[in-house]
N, C-alpha and C. Protein backbone atom coordinates (compact mmCIF):
# COMPACT_ATOMS: atom_id res chain seq x y z
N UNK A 1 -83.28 -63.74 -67.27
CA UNK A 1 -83.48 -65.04 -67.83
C UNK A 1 -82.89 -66.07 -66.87
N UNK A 2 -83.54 -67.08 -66.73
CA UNK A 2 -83.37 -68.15 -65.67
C UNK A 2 -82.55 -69.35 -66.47
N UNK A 3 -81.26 -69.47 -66.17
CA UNK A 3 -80.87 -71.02 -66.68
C UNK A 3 -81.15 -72.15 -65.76
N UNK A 4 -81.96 -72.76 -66.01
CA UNK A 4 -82.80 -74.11 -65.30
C UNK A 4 -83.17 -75.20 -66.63
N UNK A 5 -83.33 -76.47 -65.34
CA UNK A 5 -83.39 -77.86 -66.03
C UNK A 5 -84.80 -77.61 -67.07
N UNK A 6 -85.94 -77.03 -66.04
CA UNK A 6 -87.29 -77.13 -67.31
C UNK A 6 -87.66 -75.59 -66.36
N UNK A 7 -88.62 -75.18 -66.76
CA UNK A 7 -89.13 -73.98 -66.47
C UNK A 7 -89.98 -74.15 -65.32
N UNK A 8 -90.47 -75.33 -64.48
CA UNK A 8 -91.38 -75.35 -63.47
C UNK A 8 -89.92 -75.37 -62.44
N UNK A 9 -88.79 -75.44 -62.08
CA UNK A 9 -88.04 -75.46 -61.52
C UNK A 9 -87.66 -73.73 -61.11
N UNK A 10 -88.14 -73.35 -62.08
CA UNK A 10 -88.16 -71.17 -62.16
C UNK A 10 -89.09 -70.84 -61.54
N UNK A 11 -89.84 -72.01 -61.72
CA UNK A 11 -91.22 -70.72 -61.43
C UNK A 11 -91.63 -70.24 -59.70
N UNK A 12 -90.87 -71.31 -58.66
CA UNK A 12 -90.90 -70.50 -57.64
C UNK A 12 -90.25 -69.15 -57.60
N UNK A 13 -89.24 -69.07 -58.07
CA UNK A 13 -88.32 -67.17 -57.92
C UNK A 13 -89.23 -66.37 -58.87
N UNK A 14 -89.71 -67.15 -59.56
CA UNK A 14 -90.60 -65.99 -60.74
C UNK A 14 -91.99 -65.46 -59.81
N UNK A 15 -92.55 -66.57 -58.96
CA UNK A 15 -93.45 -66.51 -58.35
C UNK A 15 -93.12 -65.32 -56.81
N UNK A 16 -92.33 -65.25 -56.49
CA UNK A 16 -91.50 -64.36 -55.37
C UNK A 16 -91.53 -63.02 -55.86
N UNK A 17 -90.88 -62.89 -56.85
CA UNK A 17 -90.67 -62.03 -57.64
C UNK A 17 -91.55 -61.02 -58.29
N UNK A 18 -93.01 -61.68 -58.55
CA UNK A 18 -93.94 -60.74 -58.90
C UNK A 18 -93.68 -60.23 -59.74
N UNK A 19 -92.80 -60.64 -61.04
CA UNK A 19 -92.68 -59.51 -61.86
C UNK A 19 -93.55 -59.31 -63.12
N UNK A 20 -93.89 -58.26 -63.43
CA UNK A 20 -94.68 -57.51 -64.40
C UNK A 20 -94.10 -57.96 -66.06
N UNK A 21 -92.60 -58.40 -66.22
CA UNK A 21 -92.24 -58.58 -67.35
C UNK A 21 -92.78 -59.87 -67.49
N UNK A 22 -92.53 -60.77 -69.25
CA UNK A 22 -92.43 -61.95 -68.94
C UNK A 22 -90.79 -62.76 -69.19
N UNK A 23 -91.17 -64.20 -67.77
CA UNK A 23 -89.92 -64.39 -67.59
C UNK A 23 -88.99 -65.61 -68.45
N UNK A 24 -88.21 -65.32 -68.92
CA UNK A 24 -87.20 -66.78 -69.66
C UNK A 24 -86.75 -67.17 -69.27
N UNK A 25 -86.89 -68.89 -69.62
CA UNK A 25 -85.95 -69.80 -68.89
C UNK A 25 -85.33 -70.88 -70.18
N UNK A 26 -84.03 -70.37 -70.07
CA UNK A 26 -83.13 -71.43 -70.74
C UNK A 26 -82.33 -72.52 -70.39
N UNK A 27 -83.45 -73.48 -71.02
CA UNK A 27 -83.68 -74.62 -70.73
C UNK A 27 -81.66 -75.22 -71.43
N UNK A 28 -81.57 -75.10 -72.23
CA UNK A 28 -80.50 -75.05 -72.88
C UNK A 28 -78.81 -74.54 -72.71
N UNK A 29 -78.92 -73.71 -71.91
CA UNK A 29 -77.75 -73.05 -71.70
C UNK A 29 -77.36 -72.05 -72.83
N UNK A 30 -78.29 -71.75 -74.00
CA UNK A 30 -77.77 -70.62 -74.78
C UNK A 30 -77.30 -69.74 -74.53
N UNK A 31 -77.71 -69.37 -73.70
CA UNK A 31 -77.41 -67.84 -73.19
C UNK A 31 -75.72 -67.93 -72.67
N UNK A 32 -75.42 -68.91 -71.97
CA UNK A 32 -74.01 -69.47 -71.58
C UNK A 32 -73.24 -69.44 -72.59
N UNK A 33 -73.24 -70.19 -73.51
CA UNK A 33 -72.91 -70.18 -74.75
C UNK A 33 -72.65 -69.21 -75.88
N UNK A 34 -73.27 -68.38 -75.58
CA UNK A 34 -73.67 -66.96 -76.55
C UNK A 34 -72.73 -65.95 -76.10
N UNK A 35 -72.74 -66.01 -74.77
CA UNK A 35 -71.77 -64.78 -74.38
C UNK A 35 -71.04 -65.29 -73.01
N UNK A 36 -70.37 -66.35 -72.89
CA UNK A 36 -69.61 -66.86 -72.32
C UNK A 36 -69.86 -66.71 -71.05
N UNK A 37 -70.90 -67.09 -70.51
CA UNK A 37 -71.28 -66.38 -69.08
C UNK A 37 -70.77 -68.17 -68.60
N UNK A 38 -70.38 -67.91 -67.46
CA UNK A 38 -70.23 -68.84 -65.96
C UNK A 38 -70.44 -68.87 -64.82
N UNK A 39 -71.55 -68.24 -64.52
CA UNK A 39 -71.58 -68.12 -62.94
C UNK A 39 -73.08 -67.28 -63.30
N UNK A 40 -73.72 -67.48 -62.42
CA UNK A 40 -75.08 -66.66 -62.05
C UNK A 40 -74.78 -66.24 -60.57
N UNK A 41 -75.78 -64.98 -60.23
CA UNK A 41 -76.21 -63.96 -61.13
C UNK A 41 -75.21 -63.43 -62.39
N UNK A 42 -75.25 -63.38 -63.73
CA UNK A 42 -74.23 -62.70 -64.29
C UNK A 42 -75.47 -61.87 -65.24
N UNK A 43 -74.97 -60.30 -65.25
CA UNK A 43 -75.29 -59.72 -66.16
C UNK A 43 -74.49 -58.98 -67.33
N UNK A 44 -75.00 -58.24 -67.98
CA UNK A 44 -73.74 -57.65 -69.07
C UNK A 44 -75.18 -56.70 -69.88
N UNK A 45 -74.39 -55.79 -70.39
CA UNK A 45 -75.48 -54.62 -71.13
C UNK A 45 -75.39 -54.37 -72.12
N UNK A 46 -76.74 -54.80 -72.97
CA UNK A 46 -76.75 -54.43 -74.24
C UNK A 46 -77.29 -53.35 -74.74
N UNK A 47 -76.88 -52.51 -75.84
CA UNK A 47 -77.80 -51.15 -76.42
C UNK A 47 -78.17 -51.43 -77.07
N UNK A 48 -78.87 -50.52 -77.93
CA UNK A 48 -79.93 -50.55 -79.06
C UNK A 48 -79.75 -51.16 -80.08
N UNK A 49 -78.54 -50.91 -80.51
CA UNK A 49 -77.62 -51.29 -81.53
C UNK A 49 -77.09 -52.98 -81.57
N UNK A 50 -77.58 -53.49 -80.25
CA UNK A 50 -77.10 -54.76 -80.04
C UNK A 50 -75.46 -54.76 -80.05
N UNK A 51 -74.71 -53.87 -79.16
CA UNK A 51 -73.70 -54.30 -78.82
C UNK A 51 -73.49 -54.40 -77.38
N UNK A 52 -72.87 -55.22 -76.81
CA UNK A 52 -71.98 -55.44 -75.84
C UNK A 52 -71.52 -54.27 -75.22
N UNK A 53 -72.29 -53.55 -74.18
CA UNK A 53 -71.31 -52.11 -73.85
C UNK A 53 -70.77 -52.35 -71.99
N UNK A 54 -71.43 -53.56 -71.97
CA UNK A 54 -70.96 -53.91 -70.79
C UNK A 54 -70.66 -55.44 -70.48
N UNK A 55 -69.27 -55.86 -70.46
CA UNK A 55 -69.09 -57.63 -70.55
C UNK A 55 -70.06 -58.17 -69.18
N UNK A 56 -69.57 -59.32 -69.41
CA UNK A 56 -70.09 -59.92 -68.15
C UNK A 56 -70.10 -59.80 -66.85
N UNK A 57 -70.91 -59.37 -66.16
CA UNK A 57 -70.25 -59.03 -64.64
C UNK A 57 -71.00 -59.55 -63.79
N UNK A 58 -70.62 -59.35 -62.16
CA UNK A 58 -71.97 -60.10 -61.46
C UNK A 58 -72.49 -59.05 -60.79
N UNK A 59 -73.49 -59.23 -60.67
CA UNK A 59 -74.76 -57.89 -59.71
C UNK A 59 -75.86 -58.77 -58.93
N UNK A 60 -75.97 -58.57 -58.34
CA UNK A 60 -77.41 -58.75 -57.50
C UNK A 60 -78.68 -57.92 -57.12
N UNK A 61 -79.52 -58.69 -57.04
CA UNK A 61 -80.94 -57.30 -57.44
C UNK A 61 -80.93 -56.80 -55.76
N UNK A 62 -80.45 -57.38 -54.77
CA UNK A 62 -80.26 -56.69 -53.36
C UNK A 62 -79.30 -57.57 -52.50
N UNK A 63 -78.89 -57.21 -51.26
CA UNK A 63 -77.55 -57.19 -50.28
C UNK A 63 -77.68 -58.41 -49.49
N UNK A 64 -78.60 -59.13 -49.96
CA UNK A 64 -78.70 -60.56 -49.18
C UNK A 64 -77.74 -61.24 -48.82
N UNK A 65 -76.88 -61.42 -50.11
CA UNK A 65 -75.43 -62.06 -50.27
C UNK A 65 -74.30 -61.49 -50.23
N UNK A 66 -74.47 -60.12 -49.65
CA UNK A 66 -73.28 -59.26 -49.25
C UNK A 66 -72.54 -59.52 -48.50
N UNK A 67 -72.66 -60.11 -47.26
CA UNK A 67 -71.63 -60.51 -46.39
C UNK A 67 -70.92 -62.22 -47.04
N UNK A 68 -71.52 -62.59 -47.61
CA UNK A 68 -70.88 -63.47 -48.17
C UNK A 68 -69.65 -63.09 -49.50
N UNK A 69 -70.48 -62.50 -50.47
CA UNK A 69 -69.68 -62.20 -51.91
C UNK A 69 -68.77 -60.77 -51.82
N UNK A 70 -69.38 -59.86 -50.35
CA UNK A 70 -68.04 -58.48 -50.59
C UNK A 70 -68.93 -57.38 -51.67
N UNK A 71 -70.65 -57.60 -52.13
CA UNK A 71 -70.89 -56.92 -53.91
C UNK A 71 -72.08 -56.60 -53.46
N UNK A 72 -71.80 -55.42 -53.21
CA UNK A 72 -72.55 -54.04 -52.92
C UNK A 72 -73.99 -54.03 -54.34
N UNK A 73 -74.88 -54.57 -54.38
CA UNK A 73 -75.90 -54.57 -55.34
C UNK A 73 -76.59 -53.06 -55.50
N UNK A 74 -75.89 -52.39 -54.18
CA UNK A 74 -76.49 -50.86 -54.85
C UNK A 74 -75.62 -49.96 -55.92
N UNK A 75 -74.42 -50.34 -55.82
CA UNK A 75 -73.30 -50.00 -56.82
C UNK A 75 -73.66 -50.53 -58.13
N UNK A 76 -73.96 -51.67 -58.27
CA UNK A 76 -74.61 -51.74 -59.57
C UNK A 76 -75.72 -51.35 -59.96
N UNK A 77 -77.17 -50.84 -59.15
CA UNK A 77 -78.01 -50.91 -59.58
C UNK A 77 -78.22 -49.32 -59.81
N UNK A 78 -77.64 -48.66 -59.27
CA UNK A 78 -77.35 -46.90 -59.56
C UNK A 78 -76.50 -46.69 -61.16
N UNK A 79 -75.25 -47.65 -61.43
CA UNK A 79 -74.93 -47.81 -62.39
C UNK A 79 -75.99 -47.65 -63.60
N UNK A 80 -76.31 -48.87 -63.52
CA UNK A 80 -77.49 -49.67 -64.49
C UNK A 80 -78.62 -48.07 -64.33
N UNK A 81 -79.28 -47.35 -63.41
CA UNK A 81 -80.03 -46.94 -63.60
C UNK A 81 -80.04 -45.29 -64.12
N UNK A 82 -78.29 -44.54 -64.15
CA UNK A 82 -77.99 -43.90 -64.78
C UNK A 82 -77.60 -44.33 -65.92
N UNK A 83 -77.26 -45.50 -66.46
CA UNK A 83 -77.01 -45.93 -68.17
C UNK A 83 -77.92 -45.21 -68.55
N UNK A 84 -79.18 -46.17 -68.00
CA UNK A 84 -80.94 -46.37 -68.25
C UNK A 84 -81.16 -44.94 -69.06
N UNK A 85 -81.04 -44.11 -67.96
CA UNK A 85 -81.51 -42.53 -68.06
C UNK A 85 -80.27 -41.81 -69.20
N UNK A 86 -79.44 -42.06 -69.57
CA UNK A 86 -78.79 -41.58 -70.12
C UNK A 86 -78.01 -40.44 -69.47
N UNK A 87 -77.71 -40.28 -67.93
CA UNK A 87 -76.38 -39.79 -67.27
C UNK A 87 -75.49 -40.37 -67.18
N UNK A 88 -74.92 -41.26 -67.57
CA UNK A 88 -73.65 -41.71 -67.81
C UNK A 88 -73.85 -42.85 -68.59
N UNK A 89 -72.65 -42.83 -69.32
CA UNK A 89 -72.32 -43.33 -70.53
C UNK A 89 -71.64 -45.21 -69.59
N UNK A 90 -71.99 -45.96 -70.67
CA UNK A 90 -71.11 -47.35 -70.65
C UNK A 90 -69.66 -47.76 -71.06
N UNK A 91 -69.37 -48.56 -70.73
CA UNK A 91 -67.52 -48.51 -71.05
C UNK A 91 -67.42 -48.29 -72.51
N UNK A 92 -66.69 -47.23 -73.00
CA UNK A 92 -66.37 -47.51 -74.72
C UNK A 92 -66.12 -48.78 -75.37
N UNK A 93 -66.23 -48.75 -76.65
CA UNK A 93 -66.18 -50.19 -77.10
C UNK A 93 -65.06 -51.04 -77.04
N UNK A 94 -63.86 -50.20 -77.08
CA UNK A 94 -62.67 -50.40 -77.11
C UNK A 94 -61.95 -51.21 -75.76
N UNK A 95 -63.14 -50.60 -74.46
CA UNK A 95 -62.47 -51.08 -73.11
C UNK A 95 -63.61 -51.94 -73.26
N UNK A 96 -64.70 -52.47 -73.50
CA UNK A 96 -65.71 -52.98 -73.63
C UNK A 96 -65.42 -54.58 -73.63
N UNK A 97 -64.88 -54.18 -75.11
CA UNK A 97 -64.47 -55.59 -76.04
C UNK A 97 -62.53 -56.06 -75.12
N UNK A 98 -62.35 -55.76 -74.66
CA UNK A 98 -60.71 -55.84 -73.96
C UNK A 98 -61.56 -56.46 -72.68
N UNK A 99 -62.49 -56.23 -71.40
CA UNK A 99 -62.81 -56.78 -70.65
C UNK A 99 -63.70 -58.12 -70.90
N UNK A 100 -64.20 -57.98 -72.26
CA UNK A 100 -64.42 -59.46 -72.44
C UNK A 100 -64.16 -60.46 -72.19
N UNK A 101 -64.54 -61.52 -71.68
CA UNK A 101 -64.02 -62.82 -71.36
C UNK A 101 -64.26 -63.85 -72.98
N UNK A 102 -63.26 -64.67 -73.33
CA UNK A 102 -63.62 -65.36 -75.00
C UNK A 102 -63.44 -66.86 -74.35
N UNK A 103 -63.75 -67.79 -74.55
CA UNK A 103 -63.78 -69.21 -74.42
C UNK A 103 -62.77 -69.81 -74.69
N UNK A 104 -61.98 -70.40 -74.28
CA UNK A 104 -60.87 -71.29 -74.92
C UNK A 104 -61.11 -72.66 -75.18
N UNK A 105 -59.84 -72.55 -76.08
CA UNK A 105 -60.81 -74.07 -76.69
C UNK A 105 -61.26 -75.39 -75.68
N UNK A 106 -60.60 -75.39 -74.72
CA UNK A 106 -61.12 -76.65 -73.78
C UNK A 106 -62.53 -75.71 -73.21
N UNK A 107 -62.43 -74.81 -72.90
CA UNK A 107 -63.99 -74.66 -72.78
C UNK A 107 -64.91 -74.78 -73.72
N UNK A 108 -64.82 -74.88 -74.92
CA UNK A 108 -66.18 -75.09 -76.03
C UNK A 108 -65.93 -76.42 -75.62
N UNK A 109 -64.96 -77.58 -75.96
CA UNK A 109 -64.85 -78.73 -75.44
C UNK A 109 -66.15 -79.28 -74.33
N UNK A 110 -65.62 -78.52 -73.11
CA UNK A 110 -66.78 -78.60 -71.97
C UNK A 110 -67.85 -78.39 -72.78
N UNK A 111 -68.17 -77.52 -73.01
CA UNK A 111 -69.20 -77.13 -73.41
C UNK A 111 -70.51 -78.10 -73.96
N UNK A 112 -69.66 -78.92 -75.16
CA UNK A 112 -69.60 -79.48 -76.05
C UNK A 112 -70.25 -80.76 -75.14
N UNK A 113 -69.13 -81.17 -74.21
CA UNK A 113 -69.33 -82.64 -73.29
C UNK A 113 -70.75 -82.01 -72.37
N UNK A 114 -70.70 -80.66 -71.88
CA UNK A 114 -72.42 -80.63 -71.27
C UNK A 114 -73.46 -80.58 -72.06
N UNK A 115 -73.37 -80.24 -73.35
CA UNK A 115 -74.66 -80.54 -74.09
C UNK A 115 -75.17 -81.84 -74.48
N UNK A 116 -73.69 -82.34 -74.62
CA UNK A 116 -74.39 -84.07 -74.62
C UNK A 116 -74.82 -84.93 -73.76
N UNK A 117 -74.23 -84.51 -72.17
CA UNK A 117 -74.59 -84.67 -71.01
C UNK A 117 -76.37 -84.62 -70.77
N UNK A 118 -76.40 -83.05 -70.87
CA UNK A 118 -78.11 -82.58 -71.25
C UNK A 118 -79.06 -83.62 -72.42
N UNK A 119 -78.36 -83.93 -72.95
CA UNK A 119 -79.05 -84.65 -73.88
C UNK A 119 -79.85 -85.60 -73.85
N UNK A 120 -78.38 -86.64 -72.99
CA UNK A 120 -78.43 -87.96 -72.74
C UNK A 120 -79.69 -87.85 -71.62
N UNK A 121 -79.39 -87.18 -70.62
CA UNK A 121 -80.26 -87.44 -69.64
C UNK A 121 -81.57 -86.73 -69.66
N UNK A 122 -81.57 -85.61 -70.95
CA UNK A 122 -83.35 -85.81 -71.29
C UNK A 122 -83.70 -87.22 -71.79
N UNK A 123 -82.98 -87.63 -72.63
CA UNK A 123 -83.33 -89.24 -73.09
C UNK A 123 -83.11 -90.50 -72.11
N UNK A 124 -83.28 -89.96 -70.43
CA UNK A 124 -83.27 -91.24 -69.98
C UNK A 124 -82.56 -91.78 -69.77
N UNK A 125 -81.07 -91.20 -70.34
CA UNK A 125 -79.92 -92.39 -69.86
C UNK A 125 -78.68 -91.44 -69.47
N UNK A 126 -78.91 -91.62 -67.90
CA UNK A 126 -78.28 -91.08 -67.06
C UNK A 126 -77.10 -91.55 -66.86
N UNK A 127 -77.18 -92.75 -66.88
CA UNK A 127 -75.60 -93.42 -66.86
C UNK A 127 -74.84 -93.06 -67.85
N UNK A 128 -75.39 -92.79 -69.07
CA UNK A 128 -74.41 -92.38 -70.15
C UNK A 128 -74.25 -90.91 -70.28
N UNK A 129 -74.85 -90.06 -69.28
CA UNK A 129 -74.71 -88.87 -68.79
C UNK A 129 -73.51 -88.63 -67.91
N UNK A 130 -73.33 -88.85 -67.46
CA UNK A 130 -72.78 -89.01 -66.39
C UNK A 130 -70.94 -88.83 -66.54
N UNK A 131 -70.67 -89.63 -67.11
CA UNK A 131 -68.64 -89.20 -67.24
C UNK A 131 -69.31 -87.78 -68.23
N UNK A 132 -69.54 -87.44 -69.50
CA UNK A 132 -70.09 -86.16 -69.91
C UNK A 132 -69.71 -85.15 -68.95
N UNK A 133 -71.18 -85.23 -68.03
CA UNK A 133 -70.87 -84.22 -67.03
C UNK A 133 -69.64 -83.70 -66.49
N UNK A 134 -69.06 -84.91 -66.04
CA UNK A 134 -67.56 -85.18 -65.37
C UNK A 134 -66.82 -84.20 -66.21
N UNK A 135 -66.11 -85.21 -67.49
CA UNK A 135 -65.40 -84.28 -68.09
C UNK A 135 -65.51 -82.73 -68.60
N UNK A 136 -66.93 -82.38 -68.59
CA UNK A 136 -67.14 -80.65 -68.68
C UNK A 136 -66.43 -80.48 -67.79
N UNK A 137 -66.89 -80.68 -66.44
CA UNK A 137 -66.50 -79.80 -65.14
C UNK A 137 -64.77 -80.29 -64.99
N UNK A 138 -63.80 -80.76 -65.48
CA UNK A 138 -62.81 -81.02 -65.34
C UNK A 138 -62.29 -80.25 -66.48
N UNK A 139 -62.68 -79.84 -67.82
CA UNK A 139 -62.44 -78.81 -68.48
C UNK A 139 -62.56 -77.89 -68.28
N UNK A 140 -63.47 -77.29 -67.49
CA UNK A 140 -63.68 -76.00 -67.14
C UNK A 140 -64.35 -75.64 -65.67
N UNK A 141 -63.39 -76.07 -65.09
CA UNK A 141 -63.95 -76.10 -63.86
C UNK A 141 -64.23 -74.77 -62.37
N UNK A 142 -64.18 -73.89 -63.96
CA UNK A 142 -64.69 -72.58 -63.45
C UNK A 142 -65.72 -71.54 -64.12
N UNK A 143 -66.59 -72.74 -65.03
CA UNK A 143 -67.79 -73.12 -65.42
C UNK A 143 -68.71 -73.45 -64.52
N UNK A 144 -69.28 -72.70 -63.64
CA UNK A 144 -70.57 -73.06 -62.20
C UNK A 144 -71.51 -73.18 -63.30
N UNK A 145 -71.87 -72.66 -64.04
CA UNK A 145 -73.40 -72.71 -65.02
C UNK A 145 -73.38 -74.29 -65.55
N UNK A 146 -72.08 -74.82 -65.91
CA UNK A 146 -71.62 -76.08 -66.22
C UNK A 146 -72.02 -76.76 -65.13
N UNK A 147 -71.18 -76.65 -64.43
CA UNK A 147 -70.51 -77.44 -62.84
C UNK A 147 -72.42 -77.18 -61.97
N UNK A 148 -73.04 -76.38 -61.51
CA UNK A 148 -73.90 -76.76 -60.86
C UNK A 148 -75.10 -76.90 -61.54
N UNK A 149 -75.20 -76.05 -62.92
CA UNK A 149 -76.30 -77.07 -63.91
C UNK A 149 -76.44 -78.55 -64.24
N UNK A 150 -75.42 -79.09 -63.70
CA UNK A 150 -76.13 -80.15 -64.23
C UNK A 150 -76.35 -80.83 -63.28
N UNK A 151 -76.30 -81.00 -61.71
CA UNK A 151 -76.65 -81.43 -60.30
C UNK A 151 -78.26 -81.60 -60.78
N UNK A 152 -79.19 -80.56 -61.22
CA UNK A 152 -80.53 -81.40 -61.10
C UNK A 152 -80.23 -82.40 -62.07
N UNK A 153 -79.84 -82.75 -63.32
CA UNK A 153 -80.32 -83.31 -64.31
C UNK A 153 -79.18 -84.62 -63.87
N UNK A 154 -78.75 -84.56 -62.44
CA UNK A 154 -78.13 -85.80 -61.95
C UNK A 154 -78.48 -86.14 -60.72
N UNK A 155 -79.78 -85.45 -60.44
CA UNK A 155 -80.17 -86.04 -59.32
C UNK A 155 -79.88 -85.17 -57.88
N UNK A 156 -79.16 -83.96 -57.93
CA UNK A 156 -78.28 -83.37 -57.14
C UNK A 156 -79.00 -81.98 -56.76
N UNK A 157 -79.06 -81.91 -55.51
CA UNK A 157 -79.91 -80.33 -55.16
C UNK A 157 -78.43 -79.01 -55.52
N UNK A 158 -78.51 -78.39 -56.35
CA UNK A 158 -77.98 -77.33 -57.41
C UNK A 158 -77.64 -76.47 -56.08
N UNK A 159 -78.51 -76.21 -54.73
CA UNK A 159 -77.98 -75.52 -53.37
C UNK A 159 -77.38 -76.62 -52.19
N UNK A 160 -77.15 -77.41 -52.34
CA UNK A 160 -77.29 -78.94 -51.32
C UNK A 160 -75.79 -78.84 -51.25
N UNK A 161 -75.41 -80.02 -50.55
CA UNK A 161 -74.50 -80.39 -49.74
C UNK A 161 -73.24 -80.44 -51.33
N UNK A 162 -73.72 -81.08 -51.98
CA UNK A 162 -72.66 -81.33 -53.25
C UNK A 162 -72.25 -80.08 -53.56
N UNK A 163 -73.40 -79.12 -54.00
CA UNK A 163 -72.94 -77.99 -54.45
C UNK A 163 -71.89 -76.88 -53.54
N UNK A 164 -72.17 -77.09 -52.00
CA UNK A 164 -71.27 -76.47 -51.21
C UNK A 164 -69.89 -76.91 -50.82
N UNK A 165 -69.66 -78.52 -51.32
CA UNK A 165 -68.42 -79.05 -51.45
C UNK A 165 -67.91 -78.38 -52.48
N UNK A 166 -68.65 -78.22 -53.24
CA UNK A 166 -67.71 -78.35 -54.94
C UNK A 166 -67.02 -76.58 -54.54
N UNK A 167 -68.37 -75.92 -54.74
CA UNK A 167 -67.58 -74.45 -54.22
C UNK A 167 -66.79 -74.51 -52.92
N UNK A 168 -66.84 -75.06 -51.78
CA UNK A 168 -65.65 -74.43 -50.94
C UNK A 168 -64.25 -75.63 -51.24
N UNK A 169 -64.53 -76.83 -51.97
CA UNK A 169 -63.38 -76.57 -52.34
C UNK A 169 -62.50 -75.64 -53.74
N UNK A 170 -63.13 -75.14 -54.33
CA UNK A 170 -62.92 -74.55 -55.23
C UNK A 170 -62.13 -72.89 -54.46
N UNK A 171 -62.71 -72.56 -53.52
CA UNK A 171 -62.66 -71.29 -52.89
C UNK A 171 -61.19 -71.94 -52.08
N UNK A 172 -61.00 -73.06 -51.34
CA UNK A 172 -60.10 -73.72 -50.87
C UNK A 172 -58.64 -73.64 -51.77
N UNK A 173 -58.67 -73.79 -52.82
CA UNK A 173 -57.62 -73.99 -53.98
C UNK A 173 -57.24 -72.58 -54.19
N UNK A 174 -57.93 -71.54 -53.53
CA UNK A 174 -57.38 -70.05 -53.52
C UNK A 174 -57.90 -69.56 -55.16
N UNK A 175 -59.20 -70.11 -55.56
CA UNK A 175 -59.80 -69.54 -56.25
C UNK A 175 -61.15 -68.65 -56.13
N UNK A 176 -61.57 -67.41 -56.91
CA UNK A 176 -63.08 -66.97 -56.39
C UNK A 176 -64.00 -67.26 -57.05
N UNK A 177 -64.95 -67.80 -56.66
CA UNK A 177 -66.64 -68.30 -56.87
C UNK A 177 -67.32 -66.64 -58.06
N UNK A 178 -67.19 -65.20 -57.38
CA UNK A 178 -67.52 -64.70 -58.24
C UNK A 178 -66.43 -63.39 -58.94
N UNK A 179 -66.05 -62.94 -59.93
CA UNK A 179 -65.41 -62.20 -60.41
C UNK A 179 -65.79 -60.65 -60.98
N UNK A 180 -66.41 -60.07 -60.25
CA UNK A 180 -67.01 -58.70 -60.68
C UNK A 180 -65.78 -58.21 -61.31
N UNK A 181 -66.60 -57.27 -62.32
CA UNK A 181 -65.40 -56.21 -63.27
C UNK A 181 -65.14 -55.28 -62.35
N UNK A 182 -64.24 -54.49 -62.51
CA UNK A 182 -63.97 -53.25 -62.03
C UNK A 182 -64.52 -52.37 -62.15
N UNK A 183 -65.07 -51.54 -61.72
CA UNK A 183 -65.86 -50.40 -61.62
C UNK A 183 -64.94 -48.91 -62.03
């Protein structure tokens, strides 16, 4: 699932991609919201049963960004494809629900200030968008789904010059851009 401003903004990677499924794009940030994700690529695994057997983590579908991020995308995707098959089992529920990441309250806050952000500036008024934005990303400013979602819906290329300030200073402050679980 693609978090993007509108769905014609997806449809080049969907178009690359060739894929046989069909693809979602949340327009909304639900998916952010739902299970506390911050950062893309992020995945997490659900079973049948609709539980959580794997929190949030980051993977990549191949090694493009390996020399950058250190994250071996074949380690995950051997993972993921013995779940699949049923040779190995997913974290118990117990370590499952403990690696969870939960929101704190200044992050629903953010949260809260980017949906109205989104709002405003589907309705045209960008200026009143605008501190919104601000204050998300100063609440949670390790919120990227926050922090570089809203660069289109301010005018801002989401890969551009802004977005590579914001992350290397962020990486600068001796923080990391992505947080894989432990294996």
């Amino acid at each position: 699932m693609a978090l993007d401003k509108d769905p014609e903004s997806a449809r080049p990677w969907i178009e690359v991609a060739k894929s046989t499924h069909p693809s979602l794009i949340d327009t909304r940030f639900l998916l952010s919201d739902l299970y506390n994700m911050v950062n893309v690529p992020t995945i997490l695994w659900i079973d049948e049963q609709g539980r959580v057997v794997r929190p949030n983590d980051v993977a990549f579908g191949n090694n493009k960004f390996q020399e950058v991020t250190g994250i071996d995308a074949d380690v995950h995707k051997a993972a993921l494809r013995a779940w699949v098959k049923g040779e190995k089992s997913a974290f118990p529920e117990d370590k499952a629900r403990s690696m969870q990441s939960l929101p704190t309250a200044e992050h629903e806050e953010a949260r809260a200030e980017f949906a109205l952000g989104r709002w405003l500036a589907a309705e045209g008024q960008l200026d009143a968008a605008e501190p919104h934005f601000v204050r998300a990303g100063e609440l949670a400013p390790e919120d990227f789904n926050i922090r570089r979602g809203s660069m289109p819906m301010r005018n801002k290329d989401p890969m551009g010059p802004d977005f590579f300030k914001m992350a290397g200073d962020w990486a600068a402050a001796g923080n990391k851009y992505y947080l894989p679980l432990p294996e």
